[in-house]
PDB file of N, CA and C in Angstrom:
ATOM      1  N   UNK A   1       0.813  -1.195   0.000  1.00  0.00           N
ATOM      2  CA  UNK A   1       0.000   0.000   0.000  1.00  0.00           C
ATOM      3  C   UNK A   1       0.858   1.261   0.000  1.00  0.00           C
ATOM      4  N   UNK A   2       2.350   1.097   0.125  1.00  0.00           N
ATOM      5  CA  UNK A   2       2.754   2.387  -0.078  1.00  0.00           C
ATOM      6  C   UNK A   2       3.267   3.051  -1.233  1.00  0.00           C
ATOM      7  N   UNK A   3       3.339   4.345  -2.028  1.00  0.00           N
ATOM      8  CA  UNK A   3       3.523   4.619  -3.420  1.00  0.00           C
ATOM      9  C   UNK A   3       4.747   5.275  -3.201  1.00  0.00           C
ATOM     10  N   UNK A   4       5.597   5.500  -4.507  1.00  0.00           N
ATOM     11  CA  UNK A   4       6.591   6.059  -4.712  1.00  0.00           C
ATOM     12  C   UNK A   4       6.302   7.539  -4.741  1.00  0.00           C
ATOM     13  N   UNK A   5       6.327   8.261  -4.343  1.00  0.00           N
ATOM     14  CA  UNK A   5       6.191   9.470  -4.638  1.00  0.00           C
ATOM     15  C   UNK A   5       6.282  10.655  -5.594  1.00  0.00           C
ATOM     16  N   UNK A   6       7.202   9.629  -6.672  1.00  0.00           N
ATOM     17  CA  UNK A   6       7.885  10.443  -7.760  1.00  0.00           C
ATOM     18  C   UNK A   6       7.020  10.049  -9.229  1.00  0.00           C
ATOM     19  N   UNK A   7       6.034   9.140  -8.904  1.00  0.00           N
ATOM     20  CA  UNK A   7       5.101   8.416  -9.602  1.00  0.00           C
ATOM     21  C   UNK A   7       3.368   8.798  -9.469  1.00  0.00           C
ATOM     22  N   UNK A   8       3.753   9.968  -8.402  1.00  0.00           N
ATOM     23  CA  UNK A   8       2.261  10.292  -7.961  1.00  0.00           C
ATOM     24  C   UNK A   8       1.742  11.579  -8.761  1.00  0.00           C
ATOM     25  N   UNK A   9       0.663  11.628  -9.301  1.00  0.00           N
ATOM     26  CA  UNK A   9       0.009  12.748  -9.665  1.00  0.00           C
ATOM     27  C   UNK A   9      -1.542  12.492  -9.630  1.00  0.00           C
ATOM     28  N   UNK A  10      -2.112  13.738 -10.268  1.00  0.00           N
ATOM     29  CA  UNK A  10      -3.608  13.834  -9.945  1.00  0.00           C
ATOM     30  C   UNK A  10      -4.083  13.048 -10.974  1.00  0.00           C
ATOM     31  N   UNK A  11      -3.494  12.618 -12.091  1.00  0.00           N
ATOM     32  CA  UNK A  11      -4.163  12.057 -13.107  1.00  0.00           C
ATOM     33  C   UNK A  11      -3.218  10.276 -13.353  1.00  0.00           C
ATOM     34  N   UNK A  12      -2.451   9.756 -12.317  1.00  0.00           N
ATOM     35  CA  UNK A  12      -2.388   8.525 -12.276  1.00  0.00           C
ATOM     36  C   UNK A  12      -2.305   8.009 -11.010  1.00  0.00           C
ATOM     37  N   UNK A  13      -2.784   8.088  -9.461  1.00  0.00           N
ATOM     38  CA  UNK A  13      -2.304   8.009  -8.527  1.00  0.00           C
ATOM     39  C   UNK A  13      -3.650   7.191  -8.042  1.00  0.00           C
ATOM     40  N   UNK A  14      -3.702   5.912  -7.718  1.00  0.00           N
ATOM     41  CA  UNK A  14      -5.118   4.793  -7.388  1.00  0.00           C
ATOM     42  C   UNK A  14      -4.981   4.856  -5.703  1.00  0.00           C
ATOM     43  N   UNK A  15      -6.201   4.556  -5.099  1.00  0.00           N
ATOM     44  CA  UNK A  15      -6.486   4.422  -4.197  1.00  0.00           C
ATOM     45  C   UNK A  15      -5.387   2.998  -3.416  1.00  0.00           C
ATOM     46  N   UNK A  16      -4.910   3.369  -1.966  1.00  0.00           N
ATOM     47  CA  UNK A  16      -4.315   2.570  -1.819  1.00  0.00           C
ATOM     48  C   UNK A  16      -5.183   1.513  -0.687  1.00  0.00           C
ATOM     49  N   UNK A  17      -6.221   1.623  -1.009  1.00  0.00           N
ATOM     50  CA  UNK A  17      -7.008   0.460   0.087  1.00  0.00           C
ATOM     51  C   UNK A  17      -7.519  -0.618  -0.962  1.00  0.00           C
ATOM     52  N   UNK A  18      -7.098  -1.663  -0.033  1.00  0.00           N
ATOM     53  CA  UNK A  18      -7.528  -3.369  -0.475  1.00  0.00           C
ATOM     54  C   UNK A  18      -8.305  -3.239  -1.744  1.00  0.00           C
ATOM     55  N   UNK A  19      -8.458  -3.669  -3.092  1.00  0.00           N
ATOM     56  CA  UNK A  19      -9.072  -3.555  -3.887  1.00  0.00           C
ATOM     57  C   UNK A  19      -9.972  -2.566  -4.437  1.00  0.00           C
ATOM     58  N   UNK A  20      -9.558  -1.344  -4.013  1.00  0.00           N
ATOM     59  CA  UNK A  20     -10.008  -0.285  -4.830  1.00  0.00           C
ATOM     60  C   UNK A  20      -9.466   0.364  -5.965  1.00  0.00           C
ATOM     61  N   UNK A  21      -9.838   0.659  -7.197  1.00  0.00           N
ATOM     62  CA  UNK A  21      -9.010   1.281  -8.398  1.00  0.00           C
ATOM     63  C   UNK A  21      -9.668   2.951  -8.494  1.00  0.00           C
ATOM     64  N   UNK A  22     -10.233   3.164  -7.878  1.00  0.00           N
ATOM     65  CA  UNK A  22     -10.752   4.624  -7.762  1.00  0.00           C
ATOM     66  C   UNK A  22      -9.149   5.903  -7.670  1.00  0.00           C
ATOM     67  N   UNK A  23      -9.514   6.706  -8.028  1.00  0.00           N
ATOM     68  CA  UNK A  23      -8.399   7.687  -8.613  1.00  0.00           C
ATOM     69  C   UNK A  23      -8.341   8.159  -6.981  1.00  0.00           C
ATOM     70  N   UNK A  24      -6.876   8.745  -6.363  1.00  0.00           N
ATOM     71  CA  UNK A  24      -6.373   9.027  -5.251  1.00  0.00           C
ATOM     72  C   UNK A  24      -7.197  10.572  -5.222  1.00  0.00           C
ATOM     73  N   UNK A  25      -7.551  10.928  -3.761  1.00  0.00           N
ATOM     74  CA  UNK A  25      -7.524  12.703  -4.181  1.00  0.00           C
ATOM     75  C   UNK A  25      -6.267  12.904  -2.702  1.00  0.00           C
ATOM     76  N   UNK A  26      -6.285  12.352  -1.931  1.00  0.00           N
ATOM     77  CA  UNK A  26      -5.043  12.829  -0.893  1.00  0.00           C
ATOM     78  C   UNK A  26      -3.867  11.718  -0.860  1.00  0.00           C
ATOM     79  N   UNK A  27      -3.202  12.011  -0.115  1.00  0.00           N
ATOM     80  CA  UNK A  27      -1.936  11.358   0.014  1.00  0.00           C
ATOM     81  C   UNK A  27      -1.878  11.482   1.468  1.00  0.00           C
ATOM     82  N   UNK A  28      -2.060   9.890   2.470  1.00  0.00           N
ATOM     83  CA  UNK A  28      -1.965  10.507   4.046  1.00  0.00           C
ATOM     84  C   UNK A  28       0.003  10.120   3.685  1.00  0.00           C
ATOM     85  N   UNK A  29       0.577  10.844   4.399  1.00  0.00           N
ATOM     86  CA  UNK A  29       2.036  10.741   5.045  1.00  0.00           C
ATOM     87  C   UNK A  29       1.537  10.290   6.017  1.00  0.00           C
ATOM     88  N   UNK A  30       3.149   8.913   6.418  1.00  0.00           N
ATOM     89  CA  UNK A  30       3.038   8.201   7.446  1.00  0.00           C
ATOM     90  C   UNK A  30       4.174   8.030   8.087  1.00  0.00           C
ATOM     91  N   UNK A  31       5.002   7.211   8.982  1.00  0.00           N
ATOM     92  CA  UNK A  31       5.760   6.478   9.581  1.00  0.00           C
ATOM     93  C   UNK A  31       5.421   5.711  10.674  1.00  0.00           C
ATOM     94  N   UNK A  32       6.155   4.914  11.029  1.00  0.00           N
ATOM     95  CA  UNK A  32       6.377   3.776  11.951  1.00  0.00           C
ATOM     96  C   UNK A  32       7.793   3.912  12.602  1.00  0.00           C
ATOM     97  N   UNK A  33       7.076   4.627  13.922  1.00  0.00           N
ATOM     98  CA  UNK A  33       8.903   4.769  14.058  1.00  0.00           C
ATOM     99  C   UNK A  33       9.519   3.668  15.030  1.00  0.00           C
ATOM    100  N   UNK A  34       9.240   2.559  15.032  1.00  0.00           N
ATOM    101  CA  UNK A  34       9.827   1.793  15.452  1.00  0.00           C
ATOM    102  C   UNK A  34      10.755   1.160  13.869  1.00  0.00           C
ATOM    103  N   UNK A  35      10.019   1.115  12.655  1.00  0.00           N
ATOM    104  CA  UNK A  35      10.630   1.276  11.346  1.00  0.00           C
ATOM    105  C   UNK A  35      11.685   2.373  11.013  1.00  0.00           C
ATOM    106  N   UNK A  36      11.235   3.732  10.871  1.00  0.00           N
ATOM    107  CA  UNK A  36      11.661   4.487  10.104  1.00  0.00           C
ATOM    108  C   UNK A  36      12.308   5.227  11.088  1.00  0.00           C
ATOM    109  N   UNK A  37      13.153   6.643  10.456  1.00  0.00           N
ATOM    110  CA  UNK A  37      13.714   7.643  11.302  1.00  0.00           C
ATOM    111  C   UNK A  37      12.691   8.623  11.465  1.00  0.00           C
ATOM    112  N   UNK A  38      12.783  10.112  12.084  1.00  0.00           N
ATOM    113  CA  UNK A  38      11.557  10.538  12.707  1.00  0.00           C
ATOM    114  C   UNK A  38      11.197  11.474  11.182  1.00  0.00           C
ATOM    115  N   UNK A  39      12.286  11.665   9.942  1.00  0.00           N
ATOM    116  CA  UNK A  39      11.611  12.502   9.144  1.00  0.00           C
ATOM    117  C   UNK A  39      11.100  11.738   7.693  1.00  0.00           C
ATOM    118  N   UNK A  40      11.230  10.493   7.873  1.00  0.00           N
ATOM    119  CA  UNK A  40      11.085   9.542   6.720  1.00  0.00           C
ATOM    120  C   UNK A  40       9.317   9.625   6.844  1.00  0.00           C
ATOM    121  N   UNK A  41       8.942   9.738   5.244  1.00  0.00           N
ATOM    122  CA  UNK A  41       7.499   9.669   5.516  1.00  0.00           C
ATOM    123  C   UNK A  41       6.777   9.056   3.791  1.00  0.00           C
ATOM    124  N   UNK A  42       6.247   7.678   4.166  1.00  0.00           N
ATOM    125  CA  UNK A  42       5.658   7.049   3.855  1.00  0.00           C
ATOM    126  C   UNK A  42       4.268   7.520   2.976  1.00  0.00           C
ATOM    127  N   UNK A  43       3.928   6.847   1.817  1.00  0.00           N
ATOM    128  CA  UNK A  43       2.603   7.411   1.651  1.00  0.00           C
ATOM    129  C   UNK A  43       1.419   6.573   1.179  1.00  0.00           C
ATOM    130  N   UNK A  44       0.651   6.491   1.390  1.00  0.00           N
ATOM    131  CA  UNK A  44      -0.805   6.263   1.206  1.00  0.00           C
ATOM    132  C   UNK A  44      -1.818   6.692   0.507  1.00  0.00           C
ATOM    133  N   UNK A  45      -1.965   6.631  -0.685  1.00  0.00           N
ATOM    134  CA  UNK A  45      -2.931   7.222  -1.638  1.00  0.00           C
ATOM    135  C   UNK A  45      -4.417   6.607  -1.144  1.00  0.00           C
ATOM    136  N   UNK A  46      -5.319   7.599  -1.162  1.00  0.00           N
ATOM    137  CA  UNK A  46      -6.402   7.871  -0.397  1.00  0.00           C
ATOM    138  C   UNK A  46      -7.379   8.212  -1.389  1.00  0.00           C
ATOM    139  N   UNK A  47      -8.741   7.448  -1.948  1.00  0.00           N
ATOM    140  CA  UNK A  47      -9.672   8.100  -2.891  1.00  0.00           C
ATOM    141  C   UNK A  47     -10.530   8.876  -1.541  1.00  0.00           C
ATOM    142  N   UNK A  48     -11.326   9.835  -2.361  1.00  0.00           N
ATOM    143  CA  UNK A  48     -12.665  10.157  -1.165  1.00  0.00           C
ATOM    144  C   UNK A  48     -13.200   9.109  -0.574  1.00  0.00           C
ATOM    145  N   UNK A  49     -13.580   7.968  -1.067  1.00  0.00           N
ATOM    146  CA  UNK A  49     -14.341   6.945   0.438  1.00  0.00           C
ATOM    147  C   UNK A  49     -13.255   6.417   1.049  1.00  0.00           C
ATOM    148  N   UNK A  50     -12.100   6.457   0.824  1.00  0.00           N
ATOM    149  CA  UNK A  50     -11.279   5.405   2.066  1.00  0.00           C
ATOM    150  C   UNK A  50     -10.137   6.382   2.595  1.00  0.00           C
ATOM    151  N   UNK A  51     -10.572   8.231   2.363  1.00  0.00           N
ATOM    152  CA  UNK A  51      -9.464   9.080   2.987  1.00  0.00           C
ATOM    153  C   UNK A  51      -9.690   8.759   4.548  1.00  0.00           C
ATOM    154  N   UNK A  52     -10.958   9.011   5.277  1.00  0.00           N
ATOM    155  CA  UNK A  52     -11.093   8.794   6.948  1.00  0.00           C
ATOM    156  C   UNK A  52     -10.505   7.467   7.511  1.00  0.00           C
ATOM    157  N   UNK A  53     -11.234   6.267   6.568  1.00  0.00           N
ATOM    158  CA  UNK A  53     -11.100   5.297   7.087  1.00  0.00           C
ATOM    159  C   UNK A  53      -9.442   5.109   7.581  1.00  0.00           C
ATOM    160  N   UNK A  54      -8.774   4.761   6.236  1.00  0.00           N
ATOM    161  CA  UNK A  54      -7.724   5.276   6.350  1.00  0.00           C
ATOM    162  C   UNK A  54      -6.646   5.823   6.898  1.00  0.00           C
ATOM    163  N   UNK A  55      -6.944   6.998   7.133  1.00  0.00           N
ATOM    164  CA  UNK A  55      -6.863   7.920   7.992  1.00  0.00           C
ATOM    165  C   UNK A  55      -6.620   7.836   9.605  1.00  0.00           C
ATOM    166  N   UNK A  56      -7.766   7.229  10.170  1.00  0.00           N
ATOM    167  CA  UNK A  56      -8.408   6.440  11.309  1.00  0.00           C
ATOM    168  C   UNK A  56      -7.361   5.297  11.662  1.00  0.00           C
ATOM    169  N   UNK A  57      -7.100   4.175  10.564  1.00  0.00           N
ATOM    170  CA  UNK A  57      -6.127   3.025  10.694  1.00  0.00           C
ATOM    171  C   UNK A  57      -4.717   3.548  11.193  1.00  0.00           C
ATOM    172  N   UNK A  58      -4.172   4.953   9.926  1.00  0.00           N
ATOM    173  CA  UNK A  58      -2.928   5.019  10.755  1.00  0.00           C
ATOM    174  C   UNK A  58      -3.114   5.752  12.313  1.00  0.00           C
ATOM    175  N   UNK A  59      -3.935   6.622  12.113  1.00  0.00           N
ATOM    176  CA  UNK A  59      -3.844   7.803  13.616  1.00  0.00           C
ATOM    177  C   UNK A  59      -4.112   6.813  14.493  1.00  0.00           C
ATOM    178  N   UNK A  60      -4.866   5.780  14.965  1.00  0.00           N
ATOM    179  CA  UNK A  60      -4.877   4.859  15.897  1.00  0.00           C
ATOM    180  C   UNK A  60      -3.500   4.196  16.430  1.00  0.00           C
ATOM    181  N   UNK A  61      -2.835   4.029  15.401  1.00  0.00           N
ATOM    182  CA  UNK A  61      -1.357   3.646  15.993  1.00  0.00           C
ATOM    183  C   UNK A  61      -0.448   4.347  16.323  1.00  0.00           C
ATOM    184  N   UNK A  62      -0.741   5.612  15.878  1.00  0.00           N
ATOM    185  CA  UNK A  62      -0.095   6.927  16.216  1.00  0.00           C
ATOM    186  C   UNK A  62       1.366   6.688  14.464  1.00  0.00           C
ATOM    187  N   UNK A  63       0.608   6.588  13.892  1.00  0.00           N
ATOM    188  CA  UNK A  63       1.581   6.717  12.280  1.00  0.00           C
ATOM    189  C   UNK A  63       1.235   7.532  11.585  1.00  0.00           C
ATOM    190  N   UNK A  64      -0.103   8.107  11.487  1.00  0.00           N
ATOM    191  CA  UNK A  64      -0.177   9.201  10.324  1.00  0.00           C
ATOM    192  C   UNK A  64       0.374  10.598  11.251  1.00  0.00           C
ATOM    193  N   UNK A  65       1.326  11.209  10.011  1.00  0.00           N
ATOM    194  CA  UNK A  65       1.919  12.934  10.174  1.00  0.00           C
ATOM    195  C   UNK A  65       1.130  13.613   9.120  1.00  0.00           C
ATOM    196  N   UNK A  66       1.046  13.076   8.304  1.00  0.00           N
ATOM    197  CA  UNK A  66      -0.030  14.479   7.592  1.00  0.00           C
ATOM    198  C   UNK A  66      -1.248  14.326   6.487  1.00  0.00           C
ATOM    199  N   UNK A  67      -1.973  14.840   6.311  1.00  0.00           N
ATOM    200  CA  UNK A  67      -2.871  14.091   4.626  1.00  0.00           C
ATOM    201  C   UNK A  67      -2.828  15.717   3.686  1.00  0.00           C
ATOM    202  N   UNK A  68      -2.702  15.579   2.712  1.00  0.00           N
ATOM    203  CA  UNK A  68      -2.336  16.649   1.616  1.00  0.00           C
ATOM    204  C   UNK A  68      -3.210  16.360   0.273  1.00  0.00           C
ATOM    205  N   UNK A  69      -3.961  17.017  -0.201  1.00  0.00           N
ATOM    206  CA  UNK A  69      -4.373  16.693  -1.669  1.00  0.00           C
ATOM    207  C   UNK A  69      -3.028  16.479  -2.859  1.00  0.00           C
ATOM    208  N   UNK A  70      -3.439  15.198  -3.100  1.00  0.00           N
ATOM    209  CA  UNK A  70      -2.617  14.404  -4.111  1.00  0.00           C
ATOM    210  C   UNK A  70      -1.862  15.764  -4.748  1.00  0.00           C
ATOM    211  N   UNK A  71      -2.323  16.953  -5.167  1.00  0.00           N
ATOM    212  CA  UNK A  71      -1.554  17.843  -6.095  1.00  0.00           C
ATOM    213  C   UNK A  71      -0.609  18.307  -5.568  1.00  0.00           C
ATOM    214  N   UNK A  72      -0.756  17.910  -3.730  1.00  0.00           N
ATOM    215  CA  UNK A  72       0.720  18.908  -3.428  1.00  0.00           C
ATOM    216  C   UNK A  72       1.574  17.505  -2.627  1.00  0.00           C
ATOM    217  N   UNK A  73       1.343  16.727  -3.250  1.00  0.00           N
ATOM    218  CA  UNK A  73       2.686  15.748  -3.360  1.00  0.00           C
ATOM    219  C   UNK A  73       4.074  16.095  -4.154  1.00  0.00           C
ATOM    220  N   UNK A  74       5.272  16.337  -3.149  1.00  0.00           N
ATOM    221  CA  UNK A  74       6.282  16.027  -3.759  1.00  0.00           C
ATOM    222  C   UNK A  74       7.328  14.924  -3.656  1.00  0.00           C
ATOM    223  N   UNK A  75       8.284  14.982  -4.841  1.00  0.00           N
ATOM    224  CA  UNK A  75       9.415  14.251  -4.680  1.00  0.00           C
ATOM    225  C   UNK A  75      10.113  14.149  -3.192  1.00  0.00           C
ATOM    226  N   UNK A  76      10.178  15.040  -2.495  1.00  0.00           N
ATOM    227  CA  UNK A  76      10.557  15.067  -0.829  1.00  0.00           C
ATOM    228  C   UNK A  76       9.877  14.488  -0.256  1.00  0.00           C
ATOM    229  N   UNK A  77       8.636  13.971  -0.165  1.00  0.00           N
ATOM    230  CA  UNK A  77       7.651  13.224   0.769  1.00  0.00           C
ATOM    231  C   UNK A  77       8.545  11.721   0.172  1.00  0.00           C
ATOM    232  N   UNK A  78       8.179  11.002   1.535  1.00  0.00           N
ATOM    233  CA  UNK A  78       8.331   9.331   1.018  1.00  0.00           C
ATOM    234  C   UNK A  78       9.801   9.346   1.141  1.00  0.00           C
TER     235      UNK A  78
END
């Protein structure tokens, strides 16, 4: 479920939940910092029905840092 970042835009970027092909509109940023270092950040392409849910999955573990509309994804995220 996580995307490259350098591959993301508004017009090719799919939903990253279990069998959805619906077009992304956010991007949650994530980490795991028992994984990662504290500025490494992960991403999650998010259509409108699975941005909360989503959303909800990482903030419960305390992993999501931010959600951004897919357009202001950059090469620096991820």
């Amino acid at each position: 479920m996580n995307m490259d970042p350098s591959k993301v835009d508004d017009r090719t970027a799919v939903c990253s939940a279990k069998g959805c092909r619906e077009t992304a509109a956010y991007g949650l940023l994530w980490n795991n910092p028992k994984l990662h270092t504290p500025e490494r950040r992960k991403i999650w392409a998010a259509c409108e029905s699975h941005a909360e849910p989503l959303s909800d999955f990482l903030s419960k573990r305390g992993f999501l840092k931010d959600a951004v509309p897919v357009s202001e994804l950059t090469d620096e995220m991820g």
